[in-house]
PDB file of N, CA and C in Angstrom:
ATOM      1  N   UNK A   1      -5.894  11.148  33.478  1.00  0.00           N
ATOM      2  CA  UNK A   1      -5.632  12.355  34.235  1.00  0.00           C
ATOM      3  C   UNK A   1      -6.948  12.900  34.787  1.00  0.00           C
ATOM      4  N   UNK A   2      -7.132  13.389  35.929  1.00  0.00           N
ATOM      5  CA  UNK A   2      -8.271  13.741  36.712  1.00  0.00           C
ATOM      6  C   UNK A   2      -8.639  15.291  36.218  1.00  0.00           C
ATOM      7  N   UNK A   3      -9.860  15.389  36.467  1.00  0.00           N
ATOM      8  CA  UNK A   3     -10.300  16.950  35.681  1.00  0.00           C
ATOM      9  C   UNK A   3     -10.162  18.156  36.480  1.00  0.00           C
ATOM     10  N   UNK A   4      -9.424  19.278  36.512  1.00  0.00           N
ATOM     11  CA  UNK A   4      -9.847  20.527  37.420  1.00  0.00           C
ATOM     12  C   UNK A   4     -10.500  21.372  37.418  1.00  0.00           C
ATOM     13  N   UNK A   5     -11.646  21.812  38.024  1.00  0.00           N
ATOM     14  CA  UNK A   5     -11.958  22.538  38.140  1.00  0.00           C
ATOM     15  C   UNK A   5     -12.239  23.938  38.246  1.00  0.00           C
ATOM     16  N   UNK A   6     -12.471  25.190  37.777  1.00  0.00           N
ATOM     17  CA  UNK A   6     -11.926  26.237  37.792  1.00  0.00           C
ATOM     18  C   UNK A   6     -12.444  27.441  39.313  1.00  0.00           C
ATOM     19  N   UNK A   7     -13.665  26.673  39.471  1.00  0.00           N
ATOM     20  CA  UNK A   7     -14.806  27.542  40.291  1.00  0.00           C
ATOM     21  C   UNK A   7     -14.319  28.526  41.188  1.00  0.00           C
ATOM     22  N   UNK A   8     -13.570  27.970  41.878  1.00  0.00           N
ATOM     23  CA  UNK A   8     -13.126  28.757  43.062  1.00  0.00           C
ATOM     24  C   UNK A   8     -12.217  29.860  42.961  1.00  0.00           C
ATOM     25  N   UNK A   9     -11.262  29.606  41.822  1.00  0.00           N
ATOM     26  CA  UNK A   9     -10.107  30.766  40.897  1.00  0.00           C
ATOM     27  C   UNK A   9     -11.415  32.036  40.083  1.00  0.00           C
ATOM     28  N   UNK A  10     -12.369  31.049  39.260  1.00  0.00           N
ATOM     29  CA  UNK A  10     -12.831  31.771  38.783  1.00  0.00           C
ATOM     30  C   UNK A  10     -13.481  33.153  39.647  1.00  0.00           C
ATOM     31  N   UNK A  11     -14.499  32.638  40.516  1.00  0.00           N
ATOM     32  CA  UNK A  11     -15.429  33.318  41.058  1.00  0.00           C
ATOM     33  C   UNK A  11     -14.304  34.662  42.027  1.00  0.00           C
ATOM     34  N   UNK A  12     -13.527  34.150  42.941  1.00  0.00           N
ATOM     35  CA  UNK A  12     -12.486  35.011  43.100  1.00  0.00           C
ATOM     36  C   UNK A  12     -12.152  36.004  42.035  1.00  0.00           C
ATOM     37  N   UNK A  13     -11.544  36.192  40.717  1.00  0.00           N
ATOM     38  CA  UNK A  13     -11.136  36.748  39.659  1.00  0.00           C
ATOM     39  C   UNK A  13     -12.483  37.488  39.622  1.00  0.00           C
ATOM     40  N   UNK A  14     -13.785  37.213  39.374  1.00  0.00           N
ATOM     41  CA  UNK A  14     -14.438  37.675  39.343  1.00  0.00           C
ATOM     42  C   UNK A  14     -14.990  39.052  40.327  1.00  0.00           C
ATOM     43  N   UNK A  15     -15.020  38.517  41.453  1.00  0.00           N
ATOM     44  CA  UNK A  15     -15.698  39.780  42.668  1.00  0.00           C
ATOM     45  C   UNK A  15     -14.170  40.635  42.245  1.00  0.00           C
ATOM     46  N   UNK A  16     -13.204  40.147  42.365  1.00  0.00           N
ATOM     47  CA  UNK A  16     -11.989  40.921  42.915  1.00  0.00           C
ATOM     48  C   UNK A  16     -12.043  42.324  41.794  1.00  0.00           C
ATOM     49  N   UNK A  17     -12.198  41.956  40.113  1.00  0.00           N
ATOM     50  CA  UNK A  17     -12.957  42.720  39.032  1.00  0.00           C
ATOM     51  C   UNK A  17     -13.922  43.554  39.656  1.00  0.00           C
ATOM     52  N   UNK A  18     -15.226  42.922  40.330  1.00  0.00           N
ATOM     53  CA  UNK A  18     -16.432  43.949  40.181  1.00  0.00           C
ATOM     54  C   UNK A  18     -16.102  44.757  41.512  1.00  0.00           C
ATOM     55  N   UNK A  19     -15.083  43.755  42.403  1.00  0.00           N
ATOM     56  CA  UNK A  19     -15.140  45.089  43.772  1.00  0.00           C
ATOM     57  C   UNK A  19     -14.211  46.529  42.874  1.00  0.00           C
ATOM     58  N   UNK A  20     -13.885  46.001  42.107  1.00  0.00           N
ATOM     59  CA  UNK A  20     -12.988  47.571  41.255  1.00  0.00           C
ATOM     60  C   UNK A  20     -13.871  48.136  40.724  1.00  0.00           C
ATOM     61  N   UNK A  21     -14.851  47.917  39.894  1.00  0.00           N
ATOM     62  CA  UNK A  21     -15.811  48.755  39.584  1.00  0.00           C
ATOM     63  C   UNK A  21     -16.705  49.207  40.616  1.00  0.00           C
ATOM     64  N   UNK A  22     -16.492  49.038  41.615  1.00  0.00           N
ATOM     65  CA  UNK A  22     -17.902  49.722  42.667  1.00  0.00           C
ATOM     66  C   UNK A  22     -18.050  51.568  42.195  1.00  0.00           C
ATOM     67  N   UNK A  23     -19.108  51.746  42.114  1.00  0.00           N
ATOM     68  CA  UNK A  23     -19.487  52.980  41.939  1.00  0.00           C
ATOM     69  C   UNK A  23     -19.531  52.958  40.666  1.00  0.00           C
ATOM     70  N   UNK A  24     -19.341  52.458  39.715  1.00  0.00           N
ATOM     71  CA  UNK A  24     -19.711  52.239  38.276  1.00  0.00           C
ATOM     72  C   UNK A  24     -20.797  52.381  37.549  1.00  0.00           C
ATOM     73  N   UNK A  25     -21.676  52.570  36.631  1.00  0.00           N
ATOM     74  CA  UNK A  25     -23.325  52.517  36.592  1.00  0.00           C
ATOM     75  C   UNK A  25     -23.631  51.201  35.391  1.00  0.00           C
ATOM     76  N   UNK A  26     -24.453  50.943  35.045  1.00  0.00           N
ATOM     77  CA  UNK A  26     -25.452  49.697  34.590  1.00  0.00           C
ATOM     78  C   UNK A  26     -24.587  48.231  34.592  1.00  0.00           C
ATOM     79  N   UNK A  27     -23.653  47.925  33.084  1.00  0.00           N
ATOM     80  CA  UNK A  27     -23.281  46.952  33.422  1.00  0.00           C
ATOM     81  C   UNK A  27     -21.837  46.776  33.720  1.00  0.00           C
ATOM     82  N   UNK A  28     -21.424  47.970  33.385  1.00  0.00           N
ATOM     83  CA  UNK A  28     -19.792  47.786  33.715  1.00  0.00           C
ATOM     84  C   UNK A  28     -19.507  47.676  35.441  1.00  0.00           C
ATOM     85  N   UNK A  29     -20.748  47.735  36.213  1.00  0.00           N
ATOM     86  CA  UNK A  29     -20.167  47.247  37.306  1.00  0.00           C
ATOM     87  C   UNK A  29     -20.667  45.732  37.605  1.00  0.00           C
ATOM     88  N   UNK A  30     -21.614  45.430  36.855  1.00  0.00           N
ATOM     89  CA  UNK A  30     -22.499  43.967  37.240  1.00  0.00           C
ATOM     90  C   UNK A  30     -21.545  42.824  36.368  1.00  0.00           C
ATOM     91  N   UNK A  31     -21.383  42.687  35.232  1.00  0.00           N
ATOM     92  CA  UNK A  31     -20.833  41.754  34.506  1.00  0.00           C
ATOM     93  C   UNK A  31     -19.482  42.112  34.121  1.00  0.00           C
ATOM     94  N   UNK A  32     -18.761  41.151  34.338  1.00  0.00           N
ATOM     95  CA  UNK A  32     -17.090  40.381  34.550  1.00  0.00           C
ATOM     96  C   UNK A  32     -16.663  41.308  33.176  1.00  0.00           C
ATOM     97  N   UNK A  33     -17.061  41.064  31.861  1.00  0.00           N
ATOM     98  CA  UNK A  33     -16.525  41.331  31.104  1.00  0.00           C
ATOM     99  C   UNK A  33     -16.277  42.654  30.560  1.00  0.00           C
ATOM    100  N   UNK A  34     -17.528  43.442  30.610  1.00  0.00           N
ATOM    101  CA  UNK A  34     -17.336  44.626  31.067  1.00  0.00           C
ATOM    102  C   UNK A  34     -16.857  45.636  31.931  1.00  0.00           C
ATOM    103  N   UNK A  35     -16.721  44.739  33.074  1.00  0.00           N
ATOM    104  CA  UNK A  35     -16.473  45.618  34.277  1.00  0.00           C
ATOM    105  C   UNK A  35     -14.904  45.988  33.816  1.00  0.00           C
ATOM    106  N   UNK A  36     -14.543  44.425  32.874  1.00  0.00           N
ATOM    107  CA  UNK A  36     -12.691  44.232  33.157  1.00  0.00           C
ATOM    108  C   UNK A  36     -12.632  45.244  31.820  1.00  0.00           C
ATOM    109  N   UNK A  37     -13.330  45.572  30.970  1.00  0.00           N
ATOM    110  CA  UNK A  37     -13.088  46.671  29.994  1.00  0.00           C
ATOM    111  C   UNK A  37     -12.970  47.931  30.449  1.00  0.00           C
ATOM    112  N   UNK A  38     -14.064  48.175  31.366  1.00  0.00           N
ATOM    113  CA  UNK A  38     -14.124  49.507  32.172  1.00  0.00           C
ATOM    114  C   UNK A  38     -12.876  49.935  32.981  1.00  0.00           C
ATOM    115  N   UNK A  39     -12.114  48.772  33.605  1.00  0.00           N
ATOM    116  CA  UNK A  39     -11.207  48.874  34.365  1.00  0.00           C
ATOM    117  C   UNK A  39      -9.505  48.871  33.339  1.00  0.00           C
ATOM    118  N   UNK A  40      -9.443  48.472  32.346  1.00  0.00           N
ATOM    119  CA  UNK A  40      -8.254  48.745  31.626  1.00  0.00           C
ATOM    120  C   UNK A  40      -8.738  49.781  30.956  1.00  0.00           C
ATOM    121  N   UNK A  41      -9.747  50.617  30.638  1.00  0.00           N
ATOM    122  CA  UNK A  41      -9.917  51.906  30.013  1.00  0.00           C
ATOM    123  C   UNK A  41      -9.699  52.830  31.328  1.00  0.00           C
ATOM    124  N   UNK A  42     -10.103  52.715  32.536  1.00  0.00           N
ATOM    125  CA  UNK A  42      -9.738  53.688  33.775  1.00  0.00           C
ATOM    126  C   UNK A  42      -8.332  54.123  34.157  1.00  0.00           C
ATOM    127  N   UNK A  43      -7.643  52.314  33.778  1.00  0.00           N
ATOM    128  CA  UNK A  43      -6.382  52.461  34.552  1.00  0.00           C
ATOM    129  C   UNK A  43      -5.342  53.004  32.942  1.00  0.00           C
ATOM    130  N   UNK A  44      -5.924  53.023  32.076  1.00  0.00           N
ATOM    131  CA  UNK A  44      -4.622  54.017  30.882  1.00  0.00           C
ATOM    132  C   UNK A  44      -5.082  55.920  30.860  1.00  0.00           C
ATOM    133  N   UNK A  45      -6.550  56.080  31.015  1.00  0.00           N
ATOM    134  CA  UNK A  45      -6.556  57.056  31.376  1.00  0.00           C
ATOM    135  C   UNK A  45      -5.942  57.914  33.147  1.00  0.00           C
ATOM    136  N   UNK A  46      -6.322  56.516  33.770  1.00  0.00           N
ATOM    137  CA  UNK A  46      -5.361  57.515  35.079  1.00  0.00           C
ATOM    138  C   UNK A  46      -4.196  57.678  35.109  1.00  0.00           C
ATOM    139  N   UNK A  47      -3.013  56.856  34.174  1.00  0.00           N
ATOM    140  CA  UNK A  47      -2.047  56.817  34.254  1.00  0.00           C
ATOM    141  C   UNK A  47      -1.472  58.139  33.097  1.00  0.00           C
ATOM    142  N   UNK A  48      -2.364  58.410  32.119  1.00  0.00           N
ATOM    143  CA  UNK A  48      -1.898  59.901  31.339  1.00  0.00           C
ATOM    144  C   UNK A  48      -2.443  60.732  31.900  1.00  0.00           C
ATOM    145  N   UNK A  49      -3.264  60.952  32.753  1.00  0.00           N
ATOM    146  CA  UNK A  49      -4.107  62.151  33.436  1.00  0.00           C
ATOM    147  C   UNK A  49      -2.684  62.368  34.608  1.00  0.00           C
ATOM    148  N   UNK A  50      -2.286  61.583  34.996  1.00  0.00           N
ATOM    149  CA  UNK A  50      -1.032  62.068  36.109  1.00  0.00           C
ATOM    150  C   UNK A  50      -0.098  62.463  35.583  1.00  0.00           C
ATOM    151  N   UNK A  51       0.489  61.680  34.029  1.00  0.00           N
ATOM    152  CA  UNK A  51       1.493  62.796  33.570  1.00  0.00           C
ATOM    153  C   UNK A  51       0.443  64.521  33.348  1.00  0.00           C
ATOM    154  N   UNK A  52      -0.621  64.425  32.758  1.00  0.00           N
ATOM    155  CA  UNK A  52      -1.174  65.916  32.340  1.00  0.00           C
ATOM    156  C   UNK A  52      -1.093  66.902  33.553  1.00  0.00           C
ATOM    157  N   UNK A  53      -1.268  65.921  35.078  1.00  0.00           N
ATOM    158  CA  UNK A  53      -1.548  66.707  36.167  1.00  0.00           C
ATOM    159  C   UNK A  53      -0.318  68.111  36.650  1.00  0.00           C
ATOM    160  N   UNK A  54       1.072  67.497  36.392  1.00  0.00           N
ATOM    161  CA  UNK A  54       2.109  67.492  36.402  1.00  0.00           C
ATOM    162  C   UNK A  54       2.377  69.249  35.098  1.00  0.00           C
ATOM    163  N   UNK A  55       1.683  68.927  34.301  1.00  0.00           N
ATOM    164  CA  UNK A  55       1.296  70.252  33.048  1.00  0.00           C
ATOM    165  C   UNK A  55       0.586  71.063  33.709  1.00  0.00           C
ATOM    166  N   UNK A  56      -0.620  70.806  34.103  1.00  0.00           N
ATOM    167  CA  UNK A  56      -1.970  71.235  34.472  1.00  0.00           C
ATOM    168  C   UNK A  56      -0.650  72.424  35.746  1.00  0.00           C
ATOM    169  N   UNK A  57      -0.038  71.893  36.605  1.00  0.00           N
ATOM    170  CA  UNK A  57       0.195  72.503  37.735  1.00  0.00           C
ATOM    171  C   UNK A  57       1.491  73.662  37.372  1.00  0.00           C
ATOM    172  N   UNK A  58       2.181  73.193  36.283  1.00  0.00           N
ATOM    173  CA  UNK A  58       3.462  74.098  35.921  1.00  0.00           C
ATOM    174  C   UNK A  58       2.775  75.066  35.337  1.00  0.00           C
ATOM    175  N   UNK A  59       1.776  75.142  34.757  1.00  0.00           N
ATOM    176  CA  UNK A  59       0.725  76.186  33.827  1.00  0.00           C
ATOM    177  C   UNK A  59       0.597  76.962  34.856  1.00  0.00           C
ATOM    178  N   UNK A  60      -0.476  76.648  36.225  1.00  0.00           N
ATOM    179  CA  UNK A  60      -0.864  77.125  37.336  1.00  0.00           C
ATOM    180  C   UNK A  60       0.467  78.021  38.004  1.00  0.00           C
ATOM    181  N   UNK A  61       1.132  77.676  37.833  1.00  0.00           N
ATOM    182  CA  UNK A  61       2.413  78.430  38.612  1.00  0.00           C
ATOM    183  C   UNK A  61       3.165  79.339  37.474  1.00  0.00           C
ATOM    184  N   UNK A  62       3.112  79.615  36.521  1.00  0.00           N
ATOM    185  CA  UNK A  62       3.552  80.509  35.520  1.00  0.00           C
ATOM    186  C   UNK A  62       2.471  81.339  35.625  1.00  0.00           C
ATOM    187  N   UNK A  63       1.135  80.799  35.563  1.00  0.00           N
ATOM    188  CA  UNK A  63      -0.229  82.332  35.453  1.00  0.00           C
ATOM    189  C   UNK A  63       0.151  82.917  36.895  1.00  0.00           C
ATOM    190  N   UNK A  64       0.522  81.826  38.149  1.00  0.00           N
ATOM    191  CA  UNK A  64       0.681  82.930  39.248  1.00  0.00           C
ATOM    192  C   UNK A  64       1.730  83.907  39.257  1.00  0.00           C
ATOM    193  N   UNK A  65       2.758  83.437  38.651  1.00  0.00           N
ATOM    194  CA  UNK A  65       4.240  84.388  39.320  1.00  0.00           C
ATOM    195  C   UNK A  65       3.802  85.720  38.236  1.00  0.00           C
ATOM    196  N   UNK A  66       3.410  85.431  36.718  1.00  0.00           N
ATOM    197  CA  UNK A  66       3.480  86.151  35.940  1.00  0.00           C
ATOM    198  C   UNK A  66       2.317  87.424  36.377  1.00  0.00           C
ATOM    199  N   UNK A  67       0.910  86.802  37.412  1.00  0.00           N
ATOM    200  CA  UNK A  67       0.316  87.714  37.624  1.00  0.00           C
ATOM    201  C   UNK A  67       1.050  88.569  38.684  1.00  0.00           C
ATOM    202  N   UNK A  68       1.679  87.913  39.656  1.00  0.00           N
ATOM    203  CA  UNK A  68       2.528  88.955  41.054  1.00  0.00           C
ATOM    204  C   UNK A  68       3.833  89.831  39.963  1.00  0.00           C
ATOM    205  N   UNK A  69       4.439  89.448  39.009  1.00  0.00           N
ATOM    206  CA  UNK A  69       5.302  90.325  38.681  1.00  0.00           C
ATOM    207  C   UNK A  69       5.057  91.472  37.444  1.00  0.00           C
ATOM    208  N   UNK A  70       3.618  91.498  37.205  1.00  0.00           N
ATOM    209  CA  UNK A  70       2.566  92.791  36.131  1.00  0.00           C
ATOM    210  C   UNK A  70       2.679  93.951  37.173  1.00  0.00           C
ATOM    211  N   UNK A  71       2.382  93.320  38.571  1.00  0.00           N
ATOM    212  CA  UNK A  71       1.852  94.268  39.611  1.00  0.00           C
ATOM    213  C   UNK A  71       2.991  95.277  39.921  1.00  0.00           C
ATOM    214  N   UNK A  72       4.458  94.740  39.635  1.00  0.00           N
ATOM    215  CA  UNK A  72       5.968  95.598  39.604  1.00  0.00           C
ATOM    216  C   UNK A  72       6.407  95.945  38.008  1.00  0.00           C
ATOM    217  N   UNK A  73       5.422  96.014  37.563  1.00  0.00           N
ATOM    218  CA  UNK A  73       5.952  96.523  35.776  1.00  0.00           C
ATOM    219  C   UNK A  73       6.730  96.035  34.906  1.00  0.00           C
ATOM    220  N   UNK A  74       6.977  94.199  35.296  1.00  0.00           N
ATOM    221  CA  UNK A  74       7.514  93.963  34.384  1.00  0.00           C
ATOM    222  C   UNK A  74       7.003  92.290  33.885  1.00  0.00           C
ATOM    223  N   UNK A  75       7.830  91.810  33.294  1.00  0.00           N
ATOM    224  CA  UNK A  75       6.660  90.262  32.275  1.00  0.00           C
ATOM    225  C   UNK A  75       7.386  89.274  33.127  1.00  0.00           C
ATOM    226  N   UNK A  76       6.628  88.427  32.990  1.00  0.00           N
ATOM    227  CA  UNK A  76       7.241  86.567  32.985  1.00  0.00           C
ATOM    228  C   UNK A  76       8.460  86.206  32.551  1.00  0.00           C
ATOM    229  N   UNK A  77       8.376  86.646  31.522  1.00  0.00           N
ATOM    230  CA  UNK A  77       9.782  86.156  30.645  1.00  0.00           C
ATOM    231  C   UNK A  77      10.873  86.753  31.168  1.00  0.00           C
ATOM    232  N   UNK A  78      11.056  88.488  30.851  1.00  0.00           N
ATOM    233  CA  UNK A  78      11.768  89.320  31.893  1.00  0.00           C
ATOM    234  C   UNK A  78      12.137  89.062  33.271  1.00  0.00           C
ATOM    235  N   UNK A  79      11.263  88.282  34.298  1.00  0.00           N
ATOM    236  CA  UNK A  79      11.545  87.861  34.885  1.00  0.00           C
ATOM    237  C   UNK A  79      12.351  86.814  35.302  1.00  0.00           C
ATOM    238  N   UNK A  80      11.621  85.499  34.903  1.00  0.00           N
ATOM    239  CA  UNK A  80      12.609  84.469  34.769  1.00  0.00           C
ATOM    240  C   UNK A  80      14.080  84.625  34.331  1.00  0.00           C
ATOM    241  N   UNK A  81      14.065  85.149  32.898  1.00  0.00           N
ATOM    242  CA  UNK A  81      14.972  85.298  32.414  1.00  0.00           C
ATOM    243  C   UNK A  81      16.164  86.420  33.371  1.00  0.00           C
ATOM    244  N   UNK A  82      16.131  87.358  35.054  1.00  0.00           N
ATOM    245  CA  UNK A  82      17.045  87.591  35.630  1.00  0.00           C
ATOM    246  C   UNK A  82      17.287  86.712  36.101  1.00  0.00           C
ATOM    247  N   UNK A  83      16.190  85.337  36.309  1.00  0.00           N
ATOM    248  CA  UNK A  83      16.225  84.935  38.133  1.00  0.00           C
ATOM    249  C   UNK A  83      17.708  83.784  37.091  1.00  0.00           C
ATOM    250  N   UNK A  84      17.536  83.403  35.728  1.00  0.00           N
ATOM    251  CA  UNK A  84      18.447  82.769  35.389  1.00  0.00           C
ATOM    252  C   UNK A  84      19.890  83.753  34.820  1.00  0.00           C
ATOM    253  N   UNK A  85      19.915  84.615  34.969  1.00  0.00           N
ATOM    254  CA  UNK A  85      20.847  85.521  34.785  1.00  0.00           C
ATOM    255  C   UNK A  85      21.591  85.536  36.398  1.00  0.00           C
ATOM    256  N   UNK A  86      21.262  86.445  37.175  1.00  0.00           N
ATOM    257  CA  UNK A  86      21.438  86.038  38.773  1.00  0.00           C
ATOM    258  C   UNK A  86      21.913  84.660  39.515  1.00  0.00           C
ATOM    259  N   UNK A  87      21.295  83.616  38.758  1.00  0.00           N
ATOM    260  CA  UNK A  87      21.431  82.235  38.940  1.00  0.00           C
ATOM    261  C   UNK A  87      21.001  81.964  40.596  1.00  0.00           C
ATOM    262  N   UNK A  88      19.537  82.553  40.278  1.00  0.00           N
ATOM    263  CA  UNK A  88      19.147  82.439  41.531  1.00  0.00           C
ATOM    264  C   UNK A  88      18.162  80.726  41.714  1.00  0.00           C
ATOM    265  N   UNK A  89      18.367  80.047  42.761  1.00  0.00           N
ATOM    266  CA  UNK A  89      17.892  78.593  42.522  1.00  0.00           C
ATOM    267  C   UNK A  89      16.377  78.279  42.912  1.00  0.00           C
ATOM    268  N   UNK A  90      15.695  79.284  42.833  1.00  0.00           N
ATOM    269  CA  UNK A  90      14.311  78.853  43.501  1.00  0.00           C
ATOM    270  C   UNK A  90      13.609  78.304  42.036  1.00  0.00           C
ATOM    271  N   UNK A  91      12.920  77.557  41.816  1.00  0.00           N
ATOM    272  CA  UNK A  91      11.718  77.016  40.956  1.00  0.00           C
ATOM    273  C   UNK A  91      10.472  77.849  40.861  1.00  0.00           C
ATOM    274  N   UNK A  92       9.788  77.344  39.972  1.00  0.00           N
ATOM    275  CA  UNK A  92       8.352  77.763  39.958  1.00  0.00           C
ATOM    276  C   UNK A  92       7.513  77.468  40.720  1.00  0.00           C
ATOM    277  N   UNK A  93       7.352  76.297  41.439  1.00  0.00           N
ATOM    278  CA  UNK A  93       6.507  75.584  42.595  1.00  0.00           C
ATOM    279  C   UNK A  93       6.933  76.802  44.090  1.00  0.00           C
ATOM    280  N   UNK A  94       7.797  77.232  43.782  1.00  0.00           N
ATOM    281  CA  UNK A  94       8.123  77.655  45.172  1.00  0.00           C
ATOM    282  C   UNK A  94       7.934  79.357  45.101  1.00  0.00           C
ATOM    283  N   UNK A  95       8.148  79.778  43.798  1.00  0.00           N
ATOM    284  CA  UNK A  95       8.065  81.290  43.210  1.00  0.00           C
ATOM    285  C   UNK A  95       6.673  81.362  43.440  1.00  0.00           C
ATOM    286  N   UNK A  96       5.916  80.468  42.815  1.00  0.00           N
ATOM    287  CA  UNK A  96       4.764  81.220  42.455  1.00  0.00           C
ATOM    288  C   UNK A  96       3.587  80.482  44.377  1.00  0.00           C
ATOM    289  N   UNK A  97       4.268  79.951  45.039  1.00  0.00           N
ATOM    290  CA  UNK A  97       3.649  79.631  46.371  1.00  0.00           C
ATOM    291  C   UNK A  97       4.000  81.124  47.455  1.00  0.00           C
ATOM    292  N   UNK A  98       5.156  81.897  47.179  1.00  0.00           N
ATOM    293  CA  UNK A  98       5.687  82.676  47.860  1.00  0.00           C
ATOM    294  C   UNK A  98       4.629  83.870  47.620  1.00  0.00           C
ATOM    295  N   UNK A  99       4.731  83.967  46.147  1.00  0.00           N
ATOM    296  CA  UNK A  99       3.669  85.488  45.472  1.00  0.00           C
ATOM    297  C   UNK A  99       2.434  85.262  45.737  1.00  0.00           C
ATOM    298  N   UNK A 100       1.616  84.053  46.457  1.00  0.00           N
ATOM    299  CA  UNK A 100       0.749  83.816  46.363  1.00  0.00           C
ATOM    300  C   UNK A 100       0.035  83.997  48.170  1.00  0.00           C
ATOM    301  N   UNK A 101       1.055  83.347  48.625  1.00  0.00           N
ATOM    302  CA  UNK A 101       1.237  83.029  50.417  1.00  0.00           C
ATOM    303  C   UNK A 101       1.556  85.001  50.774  1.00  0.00           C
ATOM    304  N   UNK A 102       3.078  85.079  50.516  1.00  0.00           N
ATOM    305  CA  UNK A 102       3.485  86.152  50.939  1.00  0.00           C
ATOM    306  C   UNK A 102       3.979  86.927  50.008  1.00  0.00           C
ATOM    307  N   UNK A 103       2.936  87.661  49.930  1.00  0.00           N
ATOM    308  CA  UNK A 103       3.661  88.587  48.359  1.00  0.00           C
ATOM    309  C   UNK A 103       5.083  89.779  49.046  1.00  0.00           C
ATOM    310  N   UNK A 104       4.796  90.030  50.102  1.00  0.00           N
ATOM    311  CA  UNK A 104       5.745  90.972  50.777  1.00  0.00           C
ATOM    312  C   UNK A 104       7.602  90.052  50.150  1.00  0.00           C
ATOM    313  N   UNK A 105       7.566  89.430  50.721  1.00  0.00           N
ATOM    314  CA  UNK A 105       8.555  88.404  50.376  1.00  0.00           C
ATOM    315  C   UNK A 105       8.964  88.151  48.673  1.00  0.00           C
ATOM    316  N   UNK A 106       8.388  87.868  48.093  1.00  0.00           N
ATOM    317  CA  UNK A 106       8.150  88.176  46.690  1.00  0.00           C
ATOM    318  C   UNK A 106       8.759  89.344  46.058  1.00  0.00           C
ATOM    319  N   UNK A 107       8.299  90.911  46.816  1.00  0.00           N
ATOM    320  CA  UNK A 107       8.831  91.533  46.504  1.00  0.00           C
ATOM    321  C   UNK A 107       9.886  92.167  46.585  1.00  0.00           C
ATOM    322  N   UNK A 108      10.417  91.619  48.280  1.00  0.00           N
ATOM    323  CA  UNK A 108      11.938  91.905  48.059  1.00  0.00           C
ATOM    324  C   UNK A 108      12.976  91.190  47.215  1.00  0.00           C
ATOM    325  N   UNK A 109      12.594  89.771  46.616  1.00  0.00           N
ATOM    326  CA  UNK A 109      13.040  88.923  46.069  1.00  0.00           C
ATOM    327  C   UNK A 109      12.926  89.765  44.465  1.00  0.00           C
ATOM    328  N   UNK A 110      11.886  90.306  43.919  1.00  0.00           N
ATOM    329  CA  UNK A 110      12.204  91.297  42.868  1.00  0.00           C
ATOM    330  C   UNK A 110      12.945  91.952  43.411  1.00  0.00           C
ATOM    331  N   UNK A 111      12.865  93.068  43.923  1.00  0.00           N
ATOM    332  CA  UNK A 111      13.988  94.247  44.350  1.00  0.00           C
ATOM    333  C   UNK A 111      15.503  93.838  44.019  1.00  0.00           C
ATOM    334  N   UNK A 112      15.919  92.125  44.870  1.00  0.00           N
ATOM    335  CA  UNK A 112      17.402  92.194  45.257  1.00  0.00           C
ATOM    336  C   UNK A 112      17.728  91.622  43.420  1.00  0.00           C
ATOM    337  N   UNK A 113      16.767  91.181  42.975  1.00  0.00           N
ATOM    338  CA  UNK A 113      16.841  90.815  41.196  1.00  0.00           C
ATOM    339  C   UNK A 113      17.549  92.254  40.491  1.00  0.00           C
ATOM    340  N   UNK A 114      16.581  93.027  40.856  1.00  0.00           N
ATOM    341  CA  UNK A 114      16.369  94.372  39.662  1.00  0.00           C
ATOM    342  C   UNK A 114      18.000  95.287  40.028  1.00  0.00           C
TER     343      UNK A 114
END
């Protein structure tokens, strides 16, 4: 049986690795084996940093609505808790973009609540 060679698979596998590390510093961007460590430690942290992002932003939108509805005398919880009484369908992404964009709007949206 004749022998194969790997060179051409290899060296490919190789750049295709270090072009992923570009911007990397000492050896995790120069050598194969490192680089490919650097790159399965990047890609499990980017993949839980996007679920956290997803936290990070529902947080961001509870500190906003809760700060626009202090300013009418009453809490977060109190709040929410008409908009689900009312069974009114807006979200938090959109509550706390409104109090933020157009608070005027916001506040008739308390008013027709209260």
């Amino acid at each position: 049986m004749s022998r194969v060679k790997g060179g051409k698979t290899t060296l490919k596998s190789r750049r295709n690795t270090l072009a992923q590390t570009k911007g990397y510093s000492n050896a995790r961007k120069s050598k194969k084996r490192q680089a490919y460590e650097a790159i399965v430690h990047a890609g499990s942290h980017a993949f839980a940093h996007r679920r956290d992002k997803k936290n990070d932003f529902r947080r961001l939108w509870n500190v906003r609505i809760n700060a626009a509805v202090r300013g009418f005398g009453t809490t977060y919880s109190k709040f929410i808790n008409l908009l689900k009484q009312k069974e009114v369908a807006l979200d938090r992404k959109i509550l706390a973009t409104i109090a933020k964009d157009n608070p005027e709007s916001f506040e008739r949206i308390l008013k027709k609540l209260s």
